[in-house]
C-alpha atoms as a PDB file:
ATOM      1  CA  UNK A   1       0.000   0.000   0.000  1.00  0.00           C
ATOM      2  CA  UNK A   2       0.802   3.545  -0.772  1.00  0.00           C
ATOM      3  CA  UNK A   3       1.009   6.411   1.546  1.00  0.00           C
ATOM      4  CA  UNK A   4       1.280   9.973   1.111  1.00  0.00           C
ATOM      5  CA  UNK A   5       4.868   9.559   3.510  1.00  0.00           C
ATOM      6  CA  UNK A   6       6.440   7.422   0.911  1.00  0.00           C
ATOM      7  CA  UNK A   7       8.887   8.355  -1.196  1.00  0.00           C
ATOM      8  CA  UNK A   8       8.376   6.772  -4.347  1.00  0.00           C
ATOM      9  CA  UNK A   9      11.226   6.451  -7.016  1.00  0.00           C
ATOM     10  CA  UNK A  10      10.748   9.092  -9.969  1.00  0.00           C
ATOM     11  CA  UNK A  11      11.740   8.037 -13.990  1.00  0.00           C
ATOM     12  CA  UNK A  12      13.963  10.658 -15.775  1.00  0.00           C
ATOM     13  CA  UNK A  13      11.281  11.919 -17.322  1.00  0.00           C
ATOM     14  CA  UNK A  14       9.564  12.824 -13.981  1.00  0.00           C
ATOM     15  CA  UNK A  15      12.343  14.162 -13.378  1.00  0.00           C
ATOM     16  CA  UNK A  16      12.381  16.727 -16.072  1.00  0.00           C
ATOM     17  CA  UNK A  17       9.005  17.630 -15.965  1.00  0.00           C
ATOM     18  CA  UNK A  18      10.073  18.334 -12.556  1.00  0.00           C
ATOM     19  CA  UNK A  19      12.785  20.193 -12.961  1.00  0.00           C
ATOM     20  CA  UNK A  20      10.441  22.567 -15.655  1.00  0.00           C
ATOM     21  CA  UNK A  21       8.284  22.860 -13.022  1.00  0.00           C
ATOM     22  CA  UNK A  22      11.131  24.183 -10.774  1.00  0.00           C
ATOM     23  CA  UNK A  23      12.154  26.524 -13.024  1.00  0.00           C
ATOM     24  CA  UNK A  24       8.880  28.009 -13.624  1.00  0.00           C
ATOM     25  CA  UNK A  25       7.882  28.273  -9.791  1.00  0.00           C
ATOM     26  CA  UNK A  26      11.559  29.932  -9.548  1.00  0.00           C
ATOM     27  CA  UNK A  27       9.941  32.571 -12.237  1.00  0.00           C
ATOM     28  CA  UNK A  28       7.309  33.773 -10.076  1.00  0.00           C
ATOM     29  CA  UNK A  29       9.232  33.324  -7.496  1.00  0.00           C
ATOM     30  CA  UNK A  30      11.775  36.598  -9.479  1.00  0.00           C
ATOM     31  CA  UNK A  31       8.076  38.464 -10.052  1.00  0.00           C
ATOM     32  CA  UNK A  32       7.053  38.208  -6.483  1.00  0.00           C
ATOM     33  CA  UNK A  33      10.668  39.443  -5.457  1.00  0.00           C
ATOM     34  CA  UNK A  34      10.509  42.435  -8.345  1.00  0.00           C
ATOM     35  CA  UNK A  35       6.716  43.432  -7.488  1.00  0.00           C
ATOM     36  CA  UNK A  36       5.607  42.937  -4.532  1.00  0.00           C
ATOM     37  CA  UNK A  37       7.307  44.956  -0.881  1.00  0.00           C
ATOM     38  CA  UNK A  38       7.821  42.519   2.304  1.00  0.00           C
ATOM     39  CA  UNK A  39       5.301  42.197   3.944  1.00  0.00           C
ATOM     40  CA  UNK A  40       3.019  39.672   5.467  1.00  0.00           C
ATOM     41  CA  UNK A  41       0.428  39.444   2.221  1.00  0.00           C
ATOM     42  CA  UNK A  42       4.045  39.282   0.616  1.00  0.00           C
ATOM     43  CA  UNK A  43       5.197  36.054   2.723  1.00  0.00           C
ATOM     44  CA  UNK A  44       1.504  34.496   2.654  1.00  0.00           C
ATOM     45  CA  UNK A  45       1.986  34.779  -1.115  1.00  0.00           C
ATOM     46  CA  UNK A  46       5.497  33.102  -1.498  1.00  0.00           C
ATOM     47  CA  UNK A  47       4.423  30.288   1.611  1.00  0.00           C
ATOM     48  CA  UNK A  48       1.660  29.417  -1.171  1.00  0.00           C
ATOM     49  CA  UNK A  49       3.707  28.982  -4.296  1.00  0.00           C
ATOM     50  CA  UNK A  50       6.321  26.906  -1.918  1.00  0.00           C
ATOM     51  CA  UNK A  51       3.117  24.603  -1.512  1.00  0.00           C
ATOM     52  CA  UNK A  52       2.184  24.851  -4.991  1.00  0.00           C
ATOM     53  CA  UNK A  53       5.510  23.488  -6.079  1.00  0.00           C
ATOM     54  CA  UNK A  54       5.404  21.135  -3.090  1.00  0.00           C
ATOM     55  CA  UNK A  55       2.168  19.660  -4.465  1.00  0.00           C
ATOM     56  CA  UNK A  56       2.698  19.646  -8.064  1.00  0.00           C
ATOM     57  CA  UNK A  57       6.359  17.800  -7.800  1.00  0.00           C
ATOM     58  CA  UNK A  58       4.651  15.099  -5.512  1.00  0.00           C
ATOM     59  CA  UNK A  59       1.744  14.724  -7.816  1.00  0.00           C
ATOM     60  CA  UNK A  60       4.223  13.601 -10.427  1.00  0.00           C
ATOM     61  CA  UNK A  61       6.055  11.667  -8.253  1.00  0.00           C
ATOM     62  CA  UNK A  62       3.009   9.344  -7.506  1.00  0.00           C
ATOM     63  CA  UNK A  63       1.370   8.877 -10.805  1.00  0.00           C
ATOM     64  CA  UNK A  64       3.025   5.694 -11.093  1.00  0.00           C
ATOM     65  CA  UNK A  65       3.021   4.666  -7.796  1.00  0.00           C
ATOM     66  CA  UNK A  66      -0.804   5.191  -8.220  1.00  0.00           C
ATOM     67  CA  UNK A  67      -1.434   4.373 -11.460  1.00  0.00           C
ATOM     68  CA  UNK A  68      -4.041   1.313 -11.539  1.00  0.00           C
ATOM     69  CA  UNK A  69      -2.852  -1.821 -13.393  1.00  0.00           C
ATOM     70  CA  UNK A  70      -4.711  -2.080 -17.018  1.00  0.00           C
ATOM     71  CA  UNK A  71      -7.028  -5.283 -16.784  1.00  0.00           C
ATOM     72  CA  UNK A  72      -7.170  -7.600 -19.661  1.00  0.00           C
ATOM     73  CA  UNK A  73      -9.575  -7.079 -22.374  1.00  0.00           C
ATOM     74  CA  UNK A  74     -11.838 -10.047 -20.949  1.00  0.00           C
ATOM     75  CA  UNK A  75     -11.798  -8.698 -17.483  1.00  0.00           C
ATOM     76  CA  UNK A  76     -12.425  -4.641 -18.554  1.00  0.00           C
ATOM     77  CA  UNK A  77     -15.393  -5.770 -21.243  1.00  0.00           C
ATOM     78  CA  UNK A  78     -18.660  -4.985 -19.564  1.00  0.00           C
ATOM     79  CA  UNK A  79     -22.405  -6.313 -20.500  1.00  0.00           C
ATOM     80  CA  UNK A  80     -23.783  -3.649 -23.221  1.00  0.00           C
ATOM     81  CA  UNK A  81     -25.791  -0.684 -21.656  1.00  0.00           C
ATOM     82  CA  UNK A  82     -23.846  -0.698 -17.864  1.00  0.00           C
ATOM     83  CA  UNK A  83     -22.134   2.514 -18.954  1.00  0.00           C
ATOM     84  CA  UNK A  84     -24.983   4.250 -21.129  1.00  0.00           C
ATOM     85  CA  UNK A  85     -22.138   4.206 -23.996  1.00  0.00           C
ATOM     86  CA  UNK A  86     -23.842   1.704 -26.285  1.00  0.00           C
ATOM     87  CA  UNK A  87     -19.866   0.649 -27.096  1.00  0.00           C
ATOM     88  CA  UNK A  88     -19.232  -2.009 -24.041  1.00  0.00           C
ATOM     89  CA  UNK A  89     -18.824  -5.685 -25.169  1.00  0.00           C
ATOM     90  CA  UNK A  90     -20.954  -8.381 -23.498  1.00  0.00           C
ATOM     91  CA  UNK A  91     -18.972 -10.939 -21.679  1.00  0.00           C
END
């Protein structure tokens, strides 16, 4: 079982998206630092895009540690009509 305290191993290109992730929170991070004057609104603002980038690096961190197994083709075909599609196979 997964848990949100596990550190799951990331794929190079996880680690990428990551990093372009990084680099644009880092951006924000400049405009915040160019625009805005310290003060608490200021820190409330930065705390928030730390969390942002927080979130977003451990959402791509557990796609595959989440990601739900395909079933076969017998076991995902479903009698016609359960879905409203029209398009499931009966069984």
């Amino acid at each position: 079982m997964i848990t949100p305290f596990d550190r799951p191993e990331v794929d190079e290109e996880q680690k990428n998206r990551m990093n372009i992730l990084r680099g644009e929170f880092l951006s924000m991070f400049a405009v915040f630092a160019d625009y805005l004057q310290g003060s608490r609104y200021t820190s409330l603002a930065v705390t928030a895009l730390e969390e942002a980038a927080m979130w977003a690096n451990k959402s791509i961190a557990f796609e595959a540690a989440k990601a739900p197994e395909k079933a076969s083709e017998d076991e995902s075909a479903c009698k016609e009509g359960c879905c409203g599609s029209g398009q499931c196979s009966e069984k």
